[in-house]
N, C-alpha and C. Protein backbone atom coordinates (compact mmCIF):
# COMPACT_ATOMS: atom_id res chain seq x y z
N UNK A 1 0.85 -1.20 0.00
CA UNK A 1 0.00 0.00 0.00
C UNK A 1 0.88 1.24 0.00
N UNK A 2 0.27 2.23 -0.68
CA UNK A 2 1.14 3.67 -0.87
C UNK A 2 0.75 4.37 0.06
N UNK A 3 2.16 5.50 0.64
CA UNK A 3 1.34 6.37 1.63
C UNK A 3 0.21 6.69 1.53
N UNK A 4 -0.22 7.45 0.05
CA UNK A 4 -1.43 7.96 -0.11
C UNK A 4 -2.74 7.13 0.77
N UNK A 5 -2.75 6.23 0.02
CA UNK A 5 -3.44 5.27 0.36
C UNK A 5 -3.53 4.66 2.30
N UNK A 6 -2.34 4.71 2.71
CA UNK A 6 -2.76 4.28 3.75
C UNK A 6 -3.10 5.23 4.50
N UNK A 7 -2.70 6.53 4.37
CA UNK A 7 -3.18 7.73 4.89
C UNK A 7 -4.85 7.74 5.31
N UNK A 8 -4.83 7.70 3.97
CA UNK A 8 -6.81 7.96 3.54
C UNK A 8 -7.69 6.38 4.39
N UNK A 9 -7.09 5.48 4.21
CA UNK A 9 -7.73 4.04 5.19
C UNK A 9 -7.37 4.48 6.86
N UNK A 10 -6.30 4.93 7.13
CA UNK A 10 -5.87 5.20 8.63
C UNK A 10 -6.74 6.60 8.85
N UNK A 11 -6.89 7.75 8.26
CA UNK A 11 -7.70 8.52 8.60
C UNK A 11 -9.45 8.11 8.55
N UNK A 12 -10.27 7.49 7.86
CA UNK A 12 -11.22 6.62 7.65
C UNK A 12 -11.25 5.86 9.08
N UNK A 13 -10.33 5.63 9.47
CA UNK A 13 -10.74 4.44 10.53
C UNK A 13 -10.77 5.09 12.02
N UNK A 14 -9.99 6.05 11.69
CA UNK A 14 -9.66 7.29 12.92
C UNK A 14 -11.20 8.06 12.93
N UNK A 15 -11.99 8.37 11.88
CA UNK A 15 -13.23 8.76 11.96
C UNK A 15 -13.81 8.31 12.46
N UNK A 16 -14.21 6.79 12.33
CA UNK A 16 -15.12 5.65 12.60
C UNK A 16 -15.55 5.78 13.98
N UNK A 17 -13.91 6.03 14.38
CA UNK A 17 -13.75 5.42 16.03
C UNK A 17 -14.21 6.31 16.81
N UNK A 18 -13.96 7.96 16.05
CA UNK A 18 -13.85 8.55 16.71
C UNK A 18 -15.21 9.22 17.11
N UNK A 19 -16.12 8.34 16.06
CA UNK A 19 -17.45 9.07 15.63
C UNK A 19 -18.80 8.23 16.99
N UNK A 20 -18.43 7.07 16.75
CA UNK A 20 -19.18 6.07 17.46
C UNK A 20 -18.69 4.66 16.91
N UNK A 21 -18.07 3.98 17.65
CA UNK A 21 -17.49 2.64 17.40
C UNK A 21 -16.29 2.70 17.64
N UNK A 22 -15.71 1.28 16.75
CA UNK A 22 -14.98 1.31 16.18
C UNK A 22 -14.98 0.52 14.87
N UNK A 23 -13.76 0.82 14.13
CA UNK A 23 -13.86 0.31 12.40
C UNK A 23 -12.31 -0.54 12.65
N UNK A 24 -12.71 -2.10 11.89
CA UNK A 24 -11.67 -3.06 11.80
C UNK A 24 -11.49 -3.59 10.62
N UNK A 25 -10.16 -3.52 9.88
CA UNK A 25 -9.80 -3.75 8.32
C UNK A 25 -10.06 -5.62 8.64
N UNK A 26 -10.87 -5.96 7.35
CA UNK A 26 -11.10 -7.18 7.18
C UNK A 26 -10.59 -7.47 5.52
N UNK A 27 -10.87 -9.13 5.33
CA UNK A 27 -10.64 -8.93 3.51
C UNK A 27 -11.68 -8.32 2.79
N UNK A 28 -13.12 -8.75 3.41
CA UNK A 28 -14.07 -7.37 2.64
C UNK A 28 -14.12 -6.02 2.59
N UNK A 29 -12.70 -5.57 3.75
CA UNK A 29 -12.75 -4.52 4.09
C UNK A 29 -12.96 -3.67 5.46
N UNK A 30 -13.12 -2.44 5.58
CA UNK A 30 -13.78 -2.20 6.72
C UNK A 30 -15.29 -2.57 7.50
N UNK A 31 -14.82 -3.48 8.58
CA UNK A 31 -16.49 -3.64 9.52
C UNK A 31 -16.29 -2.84 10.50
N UNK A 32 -17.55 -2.63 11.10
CA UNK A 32 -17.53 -1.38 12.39
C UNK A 32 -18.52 -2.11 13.23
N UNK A 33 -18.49 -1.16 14.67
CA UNK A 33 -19.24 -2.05 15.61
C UNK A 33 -19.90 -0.78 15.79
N UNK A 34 -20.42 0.61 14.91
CA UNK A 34 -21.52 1.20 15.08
C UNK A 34 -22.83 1.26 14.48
N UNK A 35 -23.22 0.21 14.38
CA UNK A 35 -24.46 -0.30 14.03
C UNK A 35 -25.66 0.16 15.44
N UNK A 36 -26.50 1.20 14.56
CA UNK A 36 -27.44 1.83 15.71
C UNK A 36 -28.58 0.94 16.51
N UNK A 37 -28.52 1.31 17.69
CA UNK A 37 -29.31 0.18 18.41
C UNK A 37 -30.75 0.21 17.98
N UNK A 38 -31.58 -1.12 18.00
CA UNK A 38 -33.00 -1.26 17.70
C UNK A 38 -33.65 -0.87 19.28
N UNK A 39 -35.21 -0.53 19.07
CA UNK A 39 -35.97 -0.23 20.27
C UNK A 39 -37.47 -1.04 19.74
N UNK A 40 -38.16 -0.91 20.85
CA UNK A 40 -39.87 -1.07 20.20
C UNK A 40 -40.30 -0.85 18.93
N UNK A 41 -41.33 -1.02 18.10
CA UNK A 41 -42.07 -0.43 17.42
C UNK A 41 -42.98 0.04 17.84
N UNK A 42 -43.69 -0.27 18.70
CA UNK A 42 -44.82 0.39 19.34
C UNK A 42 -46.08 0.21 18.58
N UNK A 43 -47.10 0.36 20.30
CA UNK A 43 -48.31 -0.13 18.93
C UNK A 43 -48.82 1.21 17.71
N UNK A 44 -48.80 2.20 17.82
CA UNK A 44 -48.86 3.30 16.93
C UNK A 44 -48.46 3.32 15.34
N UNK A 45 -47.13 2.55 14.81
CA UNK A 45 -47.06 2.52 13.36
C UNK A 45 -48.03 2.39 12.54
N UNK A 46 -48.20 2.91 11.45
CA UNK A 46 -48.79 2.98 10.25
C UNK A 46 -48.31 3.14 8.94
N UNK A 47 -48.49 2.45 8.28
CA UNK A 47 -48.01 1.84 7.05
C UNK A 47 -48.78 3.57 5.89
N UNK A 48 -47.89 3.52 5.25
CA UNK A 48 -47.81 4.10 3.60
C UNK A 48 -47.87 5.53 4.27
N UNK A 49 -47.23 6.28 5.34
CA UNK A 49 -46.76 7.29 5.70
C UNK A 49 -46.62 8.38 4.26
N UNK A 50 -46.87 9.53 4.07
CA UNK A 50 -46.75 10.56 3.43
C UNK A 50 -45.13 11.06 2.63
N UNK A 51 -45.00 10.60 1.79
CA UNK A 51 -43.80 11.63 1.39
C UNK A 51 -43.55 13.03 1.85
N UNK A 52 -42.68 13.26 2.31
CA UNK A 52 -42.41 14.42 2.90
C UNK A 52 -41.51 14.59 3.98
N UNK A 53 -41.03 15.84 3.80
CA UNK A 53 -40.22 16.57 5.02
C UNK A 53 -40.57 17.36 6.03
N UNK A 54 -41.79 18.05 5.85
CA UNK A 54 -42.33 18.60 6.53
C UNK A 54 -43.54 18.44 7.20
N UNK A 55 -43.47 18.28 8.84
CA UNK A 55 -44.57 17.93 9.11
C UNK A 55 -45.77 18.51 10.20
N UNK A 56 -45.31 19.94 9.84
CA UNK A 56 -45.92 20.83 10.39
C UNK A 56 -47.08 21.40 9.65
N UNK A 57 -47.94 22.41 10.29
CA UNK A 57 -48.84 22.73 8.94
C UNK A 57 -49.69 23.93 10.28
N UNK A 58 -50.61 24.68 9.16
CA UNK A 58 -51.10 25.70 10.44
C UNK A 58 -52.12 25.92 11.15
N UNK A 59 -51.80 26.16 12.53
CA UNK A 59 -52.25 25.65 13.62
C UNK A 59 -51.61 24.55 14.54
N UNK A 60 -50.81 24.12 13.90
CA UNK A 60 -50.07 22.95 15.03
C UNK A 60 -49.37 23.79 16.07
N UNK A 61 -50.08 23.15 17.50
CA UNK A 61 -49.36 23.62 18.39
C UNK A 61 -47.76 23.18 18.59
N UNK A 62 -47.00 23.80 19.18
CA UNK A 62 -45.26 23.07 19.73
C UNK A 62 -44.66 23.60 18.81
N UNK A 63 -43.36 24.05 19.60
CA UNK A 63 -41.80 24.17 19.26
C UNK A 63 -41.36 23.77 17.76
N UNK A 64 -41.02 24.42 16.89
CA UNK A 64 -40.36 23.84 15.69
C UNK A 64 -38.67 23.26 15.77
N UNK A 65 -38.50 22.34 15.13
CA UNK A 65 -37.21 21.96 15.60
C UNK A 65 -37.00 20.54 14.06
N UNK A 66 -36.11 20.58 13.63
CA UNK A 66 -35.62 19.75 12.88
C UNK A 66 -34.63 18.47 13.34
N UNK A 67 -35.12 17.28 12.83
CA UNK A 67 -33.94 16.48 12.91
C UNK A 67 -33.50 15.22 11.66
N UNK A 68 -32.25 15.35 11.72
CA UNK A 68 -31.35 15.21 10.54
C UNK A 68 -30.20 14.38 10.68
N UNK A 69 -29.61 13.89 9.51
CA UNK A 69 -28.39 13.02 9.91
C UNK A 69 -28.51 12.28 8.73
N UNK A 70 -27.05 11.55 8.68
CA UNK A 70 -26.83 10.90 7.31
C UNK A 70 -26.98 9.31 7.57
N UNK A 71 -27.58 8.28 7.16
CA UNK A 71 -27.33 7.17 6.63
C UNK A 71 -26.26 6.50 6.40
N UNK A 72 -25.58 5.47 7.27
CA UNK A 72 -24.70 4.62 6.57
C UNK A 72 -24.43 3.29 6.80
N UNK A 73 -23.47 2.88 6.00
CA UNK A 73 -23.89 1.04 5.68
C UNK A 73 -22.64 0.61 6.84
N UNK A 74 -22.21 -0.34 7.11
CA UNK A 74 -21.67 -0.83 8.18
C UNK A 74 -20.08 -0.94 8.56
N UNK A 75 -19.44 -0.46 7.14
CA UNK A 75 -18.03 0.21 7.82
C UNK A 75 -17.71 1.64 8.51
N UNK A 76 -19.42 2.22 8.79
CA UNK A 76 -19.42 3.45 9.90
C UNK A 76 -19.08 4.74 9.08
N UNK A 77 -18.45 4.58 7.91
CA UNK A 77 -18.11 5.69 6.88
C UNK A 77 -19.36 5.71 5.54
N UNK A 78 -19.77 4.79 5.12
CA UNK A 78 -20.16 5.22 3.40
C UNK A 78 -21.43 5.03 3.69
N UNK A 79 -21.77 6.25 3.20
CA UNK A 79 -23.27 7.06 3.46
C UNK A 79 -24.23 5.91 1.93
N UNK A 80 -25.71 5.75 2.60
CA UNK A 80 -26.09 4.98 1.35
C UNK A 80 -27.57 5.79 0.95
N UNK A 81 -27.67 6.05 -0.03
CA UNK A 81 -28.43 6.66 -0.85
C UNK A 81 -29.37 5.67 -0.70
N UNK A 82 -30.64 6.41 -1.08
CA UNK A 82 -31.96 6.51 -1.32
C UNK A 82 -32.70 5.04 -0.42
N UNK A 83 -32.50 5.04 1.04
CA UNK A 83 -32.54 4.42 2.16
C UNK A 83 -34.26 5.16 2.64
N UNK A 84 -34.92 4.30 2.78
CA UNK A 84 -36.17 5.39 3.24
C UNK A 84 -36.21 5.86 4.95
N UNK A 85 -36.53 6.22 5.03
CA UNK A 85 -36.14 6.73 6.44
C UNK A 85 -38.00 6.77 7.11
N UNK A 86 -38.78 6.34 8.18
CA UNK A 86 -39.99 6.66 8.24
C UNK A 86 -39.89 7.41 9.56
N UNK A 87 -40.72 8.38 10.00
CA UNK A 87 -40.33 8.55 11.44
C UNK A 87 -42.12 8.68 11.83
N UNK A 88 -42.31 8.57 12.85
CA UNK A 88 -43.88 9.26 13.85
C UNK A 88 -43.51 9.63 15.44
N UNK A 89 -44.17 10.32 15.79
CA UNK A 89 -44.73 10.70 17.12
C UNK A 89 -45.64 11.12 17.53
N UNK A 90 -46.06 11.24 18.57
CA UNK A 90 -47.39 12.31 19.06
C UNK A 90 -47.31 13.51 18.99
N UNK A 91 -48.33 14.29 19.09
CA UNK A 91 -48.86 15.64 19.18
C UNK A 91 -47.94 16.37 20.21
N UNK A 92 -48.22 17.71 20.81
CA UNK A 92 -47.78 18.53 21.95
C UNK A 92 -48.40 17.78 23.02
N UNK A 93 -49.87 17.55 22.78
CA UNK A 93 -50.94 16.81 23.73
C UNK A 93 -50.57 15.77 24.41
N UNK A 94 -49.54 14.74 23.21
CA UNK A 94 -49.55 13.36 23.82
C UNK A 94 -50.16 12.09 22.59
N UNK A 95 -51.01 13.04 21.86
CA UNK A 95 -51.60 11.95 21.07
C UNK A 95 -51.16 11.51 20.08
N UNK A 96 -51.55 10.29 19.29
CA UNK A 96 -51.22 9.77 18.13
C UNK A 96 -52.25 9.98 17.18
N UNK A 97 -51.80 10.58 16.14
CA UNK A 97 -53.03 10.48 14.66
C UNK A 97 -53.08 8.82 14.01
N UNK A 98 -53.75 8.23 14.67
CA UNK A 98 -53.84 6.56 14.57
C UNK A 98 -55.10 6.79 13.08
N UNK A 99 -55.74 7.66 13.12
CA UNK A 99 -57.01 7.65 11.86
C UNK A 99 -56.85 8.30 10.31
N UNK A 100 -56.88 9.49 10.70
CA UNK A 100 -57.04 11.05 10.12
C UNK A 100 -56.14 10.10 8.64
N UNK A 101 -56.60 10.94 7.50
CA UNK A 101 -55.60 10.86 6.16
C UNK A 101 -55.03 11.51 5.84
N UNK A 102 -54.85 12.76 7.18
CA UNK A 102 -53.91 13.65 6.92
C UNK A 102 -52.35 13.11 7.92
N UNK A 103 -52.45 11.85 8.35
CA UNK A 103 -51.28 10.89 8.96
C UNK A 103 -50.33 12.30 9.69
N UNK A 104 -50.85 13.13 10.62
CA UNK A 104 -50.21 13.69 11.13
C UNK A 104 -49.34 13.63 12.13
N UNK A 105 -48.04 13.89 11.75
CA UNK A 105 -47.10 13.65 12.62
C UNK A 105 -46.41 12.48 12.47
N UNK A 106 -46.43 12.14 10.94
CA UNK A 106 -46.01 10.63 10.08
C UNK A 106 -45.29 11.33 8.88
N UNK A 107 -44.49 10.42 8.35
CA UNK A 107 -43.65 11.02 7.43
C UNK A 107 -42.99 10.27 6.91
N UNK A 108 -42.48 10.41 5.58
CA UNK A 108 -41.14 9.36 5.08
C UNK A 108 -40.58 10.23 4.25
N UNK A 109 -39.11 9.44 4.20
CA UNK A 109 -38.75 10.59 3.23
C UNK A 109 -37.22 9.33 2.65
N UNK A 110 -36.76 9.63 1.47
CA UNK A 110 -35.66 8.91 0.71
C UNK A 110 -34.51 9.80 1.08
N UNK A 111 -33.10 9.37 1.32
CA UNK A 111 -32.11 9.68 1.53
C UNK A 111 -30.95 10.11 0.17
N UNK A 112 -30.80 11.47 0.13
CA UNK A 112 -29.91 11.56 -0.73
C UNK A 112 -28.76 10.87 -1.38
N UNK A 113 -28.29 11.52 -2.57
CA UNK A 113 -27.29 10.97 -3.01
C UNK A 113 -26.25 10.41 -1.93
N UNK A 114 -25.57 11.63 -0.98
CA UNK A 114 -25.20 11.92 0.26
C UNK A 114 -25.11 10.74 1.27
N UNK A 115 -26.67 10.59 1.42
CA UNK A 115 -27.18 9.72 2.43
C UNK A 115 -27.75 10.32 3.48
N UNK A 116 -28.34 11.84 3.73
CA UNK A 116 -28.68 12.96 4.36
C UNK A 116 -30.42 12.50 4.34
N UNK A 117 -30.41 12.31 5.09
CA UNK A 117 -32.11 12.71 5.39
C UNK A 117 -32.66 14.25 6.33
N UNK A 118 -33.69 14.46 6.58
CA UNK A 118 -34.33 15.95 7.09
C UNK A 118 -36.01 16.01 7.02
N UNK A 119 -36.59 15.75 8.77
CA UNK A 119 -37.59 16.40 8.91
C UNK A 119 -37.51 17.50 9.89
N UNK A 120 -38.78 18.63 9.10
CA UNK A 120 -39.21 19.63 9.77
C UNK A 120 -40.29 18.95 10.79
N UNK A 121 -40.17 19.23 12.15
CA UNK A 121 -41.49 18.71 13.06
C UNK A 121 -41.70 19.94 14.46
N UNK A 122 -42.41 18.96 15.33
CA UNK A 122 -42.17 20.25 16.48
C UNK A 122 -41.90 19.30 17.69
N UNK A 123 -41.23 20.09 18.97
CA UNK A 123 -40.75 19.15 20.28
C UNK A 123 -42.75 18.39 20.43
N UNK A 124 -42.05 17.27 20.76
CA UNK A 124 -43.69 16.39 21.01
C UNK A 124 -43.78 16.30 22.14
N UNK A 125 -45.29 15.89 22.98
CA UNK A 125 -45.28 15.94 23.94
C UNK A 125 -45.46 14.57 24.90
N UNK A 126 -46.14 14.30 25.88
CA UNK A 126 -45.59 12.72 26.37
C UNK A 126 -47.15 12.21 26.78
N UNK A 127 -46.97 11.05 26.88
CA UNK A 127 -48.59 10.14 27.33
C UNK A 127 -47.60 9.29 28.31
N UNK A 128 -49.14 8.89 29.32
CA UNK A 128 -48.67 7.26 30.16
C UNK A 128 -48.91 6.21 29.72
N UNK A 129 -47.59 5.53 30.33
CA UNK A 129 -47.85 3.76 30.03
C UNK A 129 -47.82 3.44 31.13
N UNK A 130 -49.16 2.84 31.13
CA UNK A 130 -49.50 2.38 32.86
C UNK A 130 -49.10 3.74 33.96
N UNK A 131 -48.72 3.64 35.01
CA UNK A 131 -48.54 4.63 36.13
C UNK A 131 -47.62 5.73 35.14
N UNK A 132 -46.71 5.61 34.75
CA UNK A 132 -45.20 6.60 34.44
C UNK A 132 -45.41 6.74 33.09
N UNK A 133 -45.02 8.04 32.80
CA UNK A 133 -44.99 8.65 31.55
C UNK A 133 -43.68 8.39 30.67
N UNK A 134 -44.16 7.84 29.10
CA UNK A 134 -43.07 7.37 28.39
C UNK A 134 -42.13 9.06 28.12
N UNK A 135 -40.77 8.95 28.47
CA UNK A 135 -40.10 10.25 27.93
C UNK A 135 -40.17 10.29 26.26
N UNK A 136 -40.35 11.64 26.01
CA UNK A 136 -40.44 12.00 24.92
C UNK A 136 -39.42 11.13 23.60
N UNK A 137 -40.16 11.11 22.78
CA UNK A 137 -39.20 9.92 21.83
C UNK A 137 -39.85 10.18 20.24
N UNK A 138 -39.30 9.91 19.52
CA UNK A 138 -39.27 9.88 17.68
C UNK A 138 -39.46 8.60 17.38
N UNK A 139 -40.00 7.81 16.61
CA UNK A 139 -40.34 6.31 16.49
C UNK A 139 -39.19 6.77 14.65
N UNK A 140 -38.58 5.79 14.48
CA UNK A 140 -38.04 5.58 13.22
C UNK A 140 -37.81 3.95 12.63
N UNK A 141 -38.49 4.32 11.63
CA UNK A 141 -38.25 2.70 10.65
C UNK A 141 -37.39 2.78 9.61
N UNK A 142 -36.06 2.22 9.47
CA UNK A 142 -35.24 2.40 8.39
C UNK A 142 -34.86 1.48 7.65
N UNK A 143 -35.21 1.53 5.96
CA UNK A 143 -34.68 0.32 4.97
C UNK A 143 -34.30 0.88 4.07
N UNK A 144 -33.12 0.04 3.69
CA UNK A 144 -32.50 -0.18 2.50
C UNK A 144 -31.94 -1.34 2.25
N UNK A 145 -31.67 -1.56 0.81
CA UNK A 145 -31.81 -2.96 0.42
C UNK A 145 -30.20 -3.15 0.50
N UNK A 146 -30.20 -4.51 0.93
CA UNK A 146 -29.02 -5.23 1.74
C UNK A 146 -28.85 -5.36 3.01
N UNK A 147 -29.48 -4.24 3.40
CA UNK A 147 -29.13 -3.86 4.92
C UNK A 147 -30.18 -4.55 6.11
N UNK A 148 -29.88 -4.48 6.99
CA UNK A 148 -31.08 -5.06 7.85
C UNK A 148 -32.12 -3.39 8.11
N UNK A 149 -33.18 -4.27 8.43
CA UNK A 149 -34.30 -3.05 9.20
C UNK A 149 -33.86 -3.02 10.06
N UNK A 150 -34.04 -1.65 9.95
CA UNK A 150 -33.56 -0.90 11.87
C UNK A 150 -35.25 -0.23 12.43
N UNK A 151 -35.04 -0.61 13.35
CA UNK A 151 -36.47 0.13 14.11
C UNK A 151 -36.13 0.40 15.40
N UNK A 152 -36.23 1.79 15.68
CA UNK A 152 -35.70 2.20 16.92
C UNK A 152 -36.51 3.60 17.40
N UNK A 153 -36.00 4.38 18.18
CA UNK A 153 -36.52 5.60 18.68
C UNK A 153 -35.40 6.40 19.28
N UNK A 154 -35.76 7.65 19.56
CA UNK A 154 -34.57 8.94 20.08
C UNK A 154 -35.25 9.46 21.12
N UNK A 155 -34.58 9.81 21.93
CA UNK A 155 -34.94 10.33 23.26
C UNK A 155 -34.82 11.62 23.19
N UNK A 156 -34.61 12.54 24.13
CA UNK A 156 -33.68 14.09 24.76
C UNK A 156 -32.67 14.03 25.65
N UNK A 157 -31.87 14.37 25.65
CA UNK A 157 -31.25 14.77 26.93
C UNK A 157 -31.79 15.47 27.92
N UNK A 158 -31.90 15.31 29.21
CA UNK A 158 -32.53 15.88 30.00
C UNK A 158 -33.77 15.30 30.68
N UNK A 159 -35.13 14.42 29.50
CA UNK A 159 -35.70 14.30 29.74
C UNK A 159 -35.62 13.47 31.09
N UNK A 160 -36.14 14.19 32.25
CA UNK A 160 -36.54 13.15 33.66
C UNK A 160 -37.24 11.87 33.50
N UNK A 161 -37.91 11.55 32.75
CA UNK A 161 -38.48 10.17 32.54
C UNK A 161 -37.88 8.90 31.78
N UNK A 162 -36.60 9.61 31.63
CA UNK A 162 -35.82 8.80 30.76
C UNK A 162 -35.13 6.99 31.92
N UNK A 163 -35.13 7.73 33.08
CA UNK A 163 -34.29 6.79 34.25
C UNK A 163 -35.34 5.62 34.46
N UNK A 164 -36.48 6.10 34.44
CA UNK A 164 -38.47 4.66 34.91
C UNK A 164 -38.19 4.15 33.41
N UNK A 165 -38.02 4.76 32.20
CA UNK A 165 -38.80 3.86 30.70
C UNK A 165 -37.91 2.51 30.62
N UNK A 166 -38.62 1.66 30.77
CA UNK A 166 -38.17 0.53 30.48
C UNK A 166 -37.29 -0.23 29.20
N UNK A 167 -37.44 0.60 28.16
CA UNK A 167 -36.84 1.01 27.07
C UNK A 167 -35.63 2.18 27.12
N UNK A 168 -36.01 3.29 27.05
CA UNK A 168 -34.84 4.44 27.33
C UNK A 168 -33.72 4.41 28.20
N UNK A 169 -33.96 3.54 28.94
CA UNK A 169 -32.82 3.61 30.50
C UNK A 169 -32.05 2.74 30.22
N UNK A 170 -32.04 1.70 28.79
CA UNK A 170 -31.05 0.57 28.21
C UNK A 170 -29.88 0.91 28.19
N UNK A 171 -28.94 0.37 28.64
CA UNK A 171 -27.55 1.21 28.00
C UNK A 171 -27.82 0.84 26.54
N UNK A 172 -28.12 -0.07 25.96
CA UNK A 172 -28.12 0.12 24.38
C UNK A 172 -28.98 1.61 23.98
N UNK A 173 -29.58 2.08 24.40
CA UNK A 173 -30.67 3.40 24.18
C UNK A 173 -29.44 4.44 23.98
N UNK A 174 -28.63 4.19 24.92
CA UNK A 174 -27.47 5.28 25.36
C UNK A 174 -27.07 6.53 24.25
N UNK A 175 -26.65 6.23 23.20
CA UNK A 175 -26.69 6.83 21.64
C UNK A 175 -27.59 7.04 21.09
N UNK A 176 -29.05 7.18 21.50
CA UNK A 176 -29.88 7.28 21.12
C UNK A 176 -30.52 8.47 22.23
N UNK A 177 -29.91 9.04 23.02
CA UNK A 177 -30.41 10.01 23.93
C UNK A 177 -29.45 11.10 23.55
N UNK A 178 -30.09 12.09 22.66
CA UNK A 178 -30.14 12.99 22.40
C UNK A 178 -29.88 14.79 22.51
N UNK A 179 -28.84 15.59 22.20
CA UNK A 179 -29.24 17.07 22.84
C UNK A 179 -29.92 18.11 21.14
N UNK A 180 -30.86 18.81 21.98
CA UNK A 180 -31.52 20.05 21.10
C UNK A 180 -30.48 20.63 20.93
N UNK A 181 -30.21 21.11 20.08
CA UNK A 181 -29.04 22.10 19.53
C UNK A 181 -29.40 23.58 18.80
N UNK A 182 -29.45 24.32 19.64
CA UNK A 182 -29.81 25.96 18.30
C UNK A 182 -28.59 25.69 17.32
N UNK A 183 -29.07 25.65 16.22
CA UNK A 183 -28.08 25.66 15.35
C UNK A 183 -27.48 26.78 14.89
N UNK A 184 -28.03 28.11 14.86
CA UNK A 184 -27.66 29.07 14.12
C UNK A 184 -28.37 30.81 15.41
N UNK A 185 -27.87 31.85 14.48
CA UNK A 185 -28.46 32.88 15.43
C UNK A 185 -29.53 33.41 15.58
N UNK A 186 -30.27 32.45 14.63
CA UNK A 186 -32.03 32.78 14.46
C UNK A 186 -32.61 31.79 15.31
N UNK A 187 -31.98 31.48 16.30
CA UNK A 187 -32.57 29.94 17.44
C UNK A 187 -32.99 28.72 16.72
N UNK A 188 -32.36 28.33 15.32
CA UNK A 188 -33.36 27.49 14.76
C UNK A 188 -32.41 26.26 15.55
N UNK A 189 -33.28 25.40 16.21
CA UNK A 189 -33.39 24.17 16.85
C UNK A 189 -33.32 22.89 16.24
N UNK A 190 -32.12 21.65 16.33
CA UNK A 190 -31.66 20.85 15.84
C UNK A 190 -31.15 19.84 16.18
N UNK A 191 -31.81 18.60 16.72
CA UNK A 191 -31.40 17.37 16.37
C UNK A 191 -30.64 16.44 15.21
N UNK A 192 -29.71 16.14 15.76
CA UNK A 192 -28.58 15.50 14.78
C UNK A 192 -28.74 13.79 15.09
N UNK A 193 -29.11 13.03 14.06
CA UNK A 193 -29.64 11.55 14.59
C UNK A 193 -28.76 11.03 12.88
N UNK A 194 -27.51 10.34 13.27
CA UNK A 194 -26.57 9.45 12.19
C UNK A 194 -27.04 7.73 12.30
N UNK A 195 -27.87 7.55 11.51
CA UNK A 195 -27.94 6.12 11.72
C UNK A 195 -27.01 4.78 10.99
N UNK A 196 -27.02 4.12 11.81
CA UNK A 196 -25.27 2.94 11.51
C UNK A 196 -26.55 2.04 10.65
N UNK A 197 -26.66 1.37 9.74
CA UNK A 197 -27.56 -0.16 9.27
C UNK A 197 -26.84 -1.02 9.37
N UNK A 198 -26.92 -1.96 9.60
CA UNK A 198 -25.93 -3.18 9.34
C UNK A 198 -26.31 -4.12 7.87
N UNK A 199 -25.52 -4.77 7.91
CA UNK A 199 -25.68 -5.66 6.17
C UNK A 199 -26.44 -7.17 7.22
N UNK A 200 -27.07 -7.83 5.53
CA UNK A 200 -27.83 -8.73 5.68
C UNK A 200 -26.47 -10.06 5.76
């Protein structure tokens, strides 16, 4: 191997590690051990979700806030295109649009060339399961072909209900608990969510 070359594999692997995991040269190449953790599906999913990025509209009560992140296949580096990404949650209220054909607060959307996905939504608000309230969370279903389905959810940082959910308090959840981020000087608000897929 030429400097060039090992440069660009030793910096690649220095990312990996440094990102979430780590990345180990095999003969297929690089494997990584950041493959994003699975959670519930919950009973709430609904099938043939809306194309779209945006899932606000007017009159919706709550916080606007985006969340975003790139797609990638399982050496933790190479972003994979046109991966569908589905996400849902509840209302400000708590509720789920389980009926309506306006599937509010449902969404899908295809992943760029890149591997970049992006919804517009607003902070959601929380319901009980049994006695204790589930902490606030994003439901996401992710496929692309080769890869396994990922089905998981995102938390907040902060949220107090995160320590009771029987789910959230996993150390596997751990990367999946979250900070709001103002991104810019207009307060616009931003969740950053990189999902790992693993191969079939």
């Amino acid at each position: 191997m030429d400097r060039k070359k090992f440069i660009v594999s030793s910096g690649m692997a220095v990312f990996a590690m440094s990102t979430f995991g780590r990345a180990i040269k095999s003969p297929e190449g690089f494997k990584g051990d950041c493959e994003t953790t699975k959670d519930i599906l919950g009973p709430f999913y609904r099938e043939n979700a809306p194309k779209r990025q945006d899932l606000t509209y007017d009159g919706l009560k709550g916080v606007r806030f985006q969340i975003k992140g790139t797609v990638f296949t399982d050496d933790c580096t190479t972003p994979i295109k046109d991966t569908l990404v589905e996400i849902w949650h509840c209302n400000s209220d708590g509720d789920y649009d389980n009926k309506s054909n306006e599937y509010r607060q449902r969404a899908s959307w295809a992943t760029n060339k890149k591997g970049v996905y992006g919804f517009k939504t607003i902070l959601l608000g929380k319901y009980l399961n049994g006695r204790l309230y589930r902490p606030a969370h994003v439901h996401f279903r992710v496929t692309a072909p080769g890869h396994k389905e990922l089905i998981s959810q995102i938390y907040f940082a902060g949220d107090p209900h995160i320590t009771e959910d029987p789910w959230a308090s996993q150390k596997k959840a751990e990367h999946r608990i979250l900070q709001i981020i103002p991104e810019d000087t207009k307060g616009s608000l931003v969740v950053n969510f990189d999902i790992y897929l693993g191969t079939e």
